[in-house]
Protein backbone atom coordinates (compact mmCIF):
# COMPACT_ATOMS: atom_id res chain seq x y z
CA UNK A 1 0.00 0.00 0.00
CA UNK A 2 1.09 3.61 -0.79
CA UNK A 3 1.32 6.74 1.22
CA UNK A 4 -0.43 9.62 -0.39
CA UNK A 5 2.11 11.36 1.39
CA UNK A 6 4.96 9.47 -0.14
CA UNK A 7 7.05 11.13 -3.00
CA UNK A 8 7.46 9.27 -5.94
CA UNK A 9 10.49 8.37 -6.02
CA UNK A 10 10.26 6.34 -2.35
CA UNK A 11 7.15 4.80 -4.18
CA UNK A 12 9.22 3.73 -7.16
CA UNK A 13 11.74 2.21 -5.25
CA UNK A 14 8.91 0.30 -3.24
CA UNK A 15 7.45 -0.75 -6.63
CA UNK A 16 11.10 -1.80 -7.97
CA UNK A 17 11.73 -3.96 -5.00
CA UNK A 18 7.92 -5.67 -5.05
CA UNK A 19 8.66 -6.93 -8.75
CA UNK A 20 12.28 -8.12 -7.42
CA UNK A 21 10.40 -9.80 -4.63
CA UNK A 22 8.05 -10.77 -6.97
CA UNK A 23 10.73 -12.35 -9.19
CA UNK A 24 13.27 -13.67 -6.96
CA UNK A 25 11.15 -15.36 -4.40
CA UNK A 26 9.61 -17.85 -6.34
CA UNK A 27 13.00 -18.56 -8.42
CA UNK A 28 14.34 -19.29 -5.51
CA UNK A 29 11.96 -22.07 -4.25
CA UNK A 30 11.80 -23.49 -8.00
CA UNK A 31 15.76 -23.81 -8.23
CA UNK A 32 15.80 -25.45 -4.27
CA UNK A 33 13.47 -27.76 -5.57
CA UNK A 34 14.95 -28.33 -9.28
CA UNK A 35 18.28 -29.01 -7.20
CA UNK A 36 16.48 -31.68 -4.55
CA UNK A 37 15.01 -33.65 -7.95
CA UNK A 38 18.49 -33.18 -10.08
CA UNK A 39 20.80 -33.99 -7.56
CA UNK A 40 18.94 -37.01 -6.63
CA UNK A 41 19.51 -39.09 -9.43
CA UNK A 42 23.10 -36.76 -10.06
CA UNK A 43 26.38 -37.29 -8.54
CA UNK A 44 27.98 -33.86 -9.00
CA UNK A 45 31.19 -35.66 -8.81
CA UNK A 46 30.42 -37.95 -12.04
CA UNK A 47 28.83 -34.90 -13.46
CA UNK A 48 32.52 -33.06 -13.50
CA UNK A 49 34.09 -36.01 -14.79
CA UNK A 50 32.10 -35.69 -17.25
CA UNK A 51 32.16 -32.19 -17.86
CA UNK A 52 35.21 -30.64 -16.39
CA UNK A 53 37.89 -33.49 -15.54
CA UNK A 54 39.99 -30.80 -15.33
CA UNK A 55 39.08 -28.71 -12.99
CA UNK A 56 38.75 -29.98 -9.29
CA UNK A 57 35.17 -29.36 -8.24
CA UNK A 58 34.06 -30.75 -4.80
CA UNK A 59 30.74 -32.34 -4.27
CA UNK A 60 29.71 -29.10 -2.21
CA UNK A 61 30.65 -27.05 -5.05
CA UNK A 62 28.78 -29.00 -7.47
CA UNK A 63 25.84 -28.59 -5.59
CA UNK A 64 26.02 -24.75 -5.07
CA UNK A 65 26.74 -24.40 -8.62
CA UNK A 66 23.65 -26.40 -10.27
CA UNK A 67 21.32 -24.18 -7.30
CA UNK A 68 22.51 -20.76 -8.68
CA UNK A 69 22.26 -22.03 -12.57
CA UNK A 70 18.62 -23.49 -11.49
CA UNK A 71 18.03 -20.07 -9.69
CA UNK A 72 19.37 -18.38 -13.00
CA UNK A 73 17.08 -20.12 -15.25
CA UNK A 74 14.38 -19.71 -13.05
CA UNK A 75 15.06 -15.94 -12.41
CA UNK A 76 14.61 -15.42 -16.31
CA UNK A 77 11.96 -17.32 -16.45
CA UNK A 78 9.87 -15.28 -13.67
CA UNK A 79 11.10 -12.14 -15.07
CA UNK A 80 9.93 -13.23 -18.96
CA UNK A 81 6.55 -13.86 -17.14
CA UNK A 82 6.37 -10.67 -15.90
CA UNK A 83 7.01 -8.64 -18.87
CA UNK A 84 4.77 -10.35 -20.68
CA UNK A 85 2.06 -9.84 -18.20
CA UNK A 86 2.80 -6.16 -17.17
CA UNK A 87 -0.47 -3.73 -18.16
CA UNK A 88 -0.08 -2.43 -21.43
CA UNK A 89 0.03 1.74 -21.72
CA UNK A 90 -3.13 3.36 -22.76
CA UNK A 91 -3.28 4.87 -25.61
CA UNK A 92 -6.43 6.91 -26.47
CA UNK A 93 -6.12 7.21 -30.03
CA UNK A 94 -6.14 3.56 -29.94
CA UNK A 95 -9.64 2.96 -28.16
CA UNK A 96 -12.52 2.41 -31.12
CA UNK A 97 -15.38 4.81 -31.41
CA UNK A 98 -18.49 4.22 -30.19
């Protein structure tokens, strides 16, 4: 809820970090559970042999690594969402006659 006697620029800021909220939060719980599902059938260990044999990637590694990509995907998901939803701008040359 806004103040009336809030400029607009503290009422901005509130808006920008709503849509971050909006965003983040549910990335967030998508990529924890995307990494529960993933790295129970994946050993990040056989994943970097694998993938990188020669780099030397610990298990706990691994798993922080696949969480942030998951959260990375799932950020840009979220925020593709709400573009696409976001109220178009009125335009009153646009509204038919009548």
């Amino acid at each position: 809820m806004t103040d009336l006697h809030d400029p607009p620029e503290a009422s901005r800021r509130r808006l920008l970090i709503q849509h971050c909220g909006a965003i983040l939060w549910p990335s967030f719980v998508a990529a924890g559970l995307a990494s529960m599902v993933f790295f129970a059938f994946v050993d990040p260990l056989r994943l970097r042999d694998i993938s990188f044999p020669q780099h030397a990637i610990s298990r706990e590694l691994g798993y922080t690594l696949g969480f942030f990509m998951f959260w990375a995907v799932t950020a840009a998901a979220s925020s593709v969402t709400w573009y696409l939803l976001r109220p178009l701008r009125r335009n009153d040359d646009d509204v038919p006659l009548g």
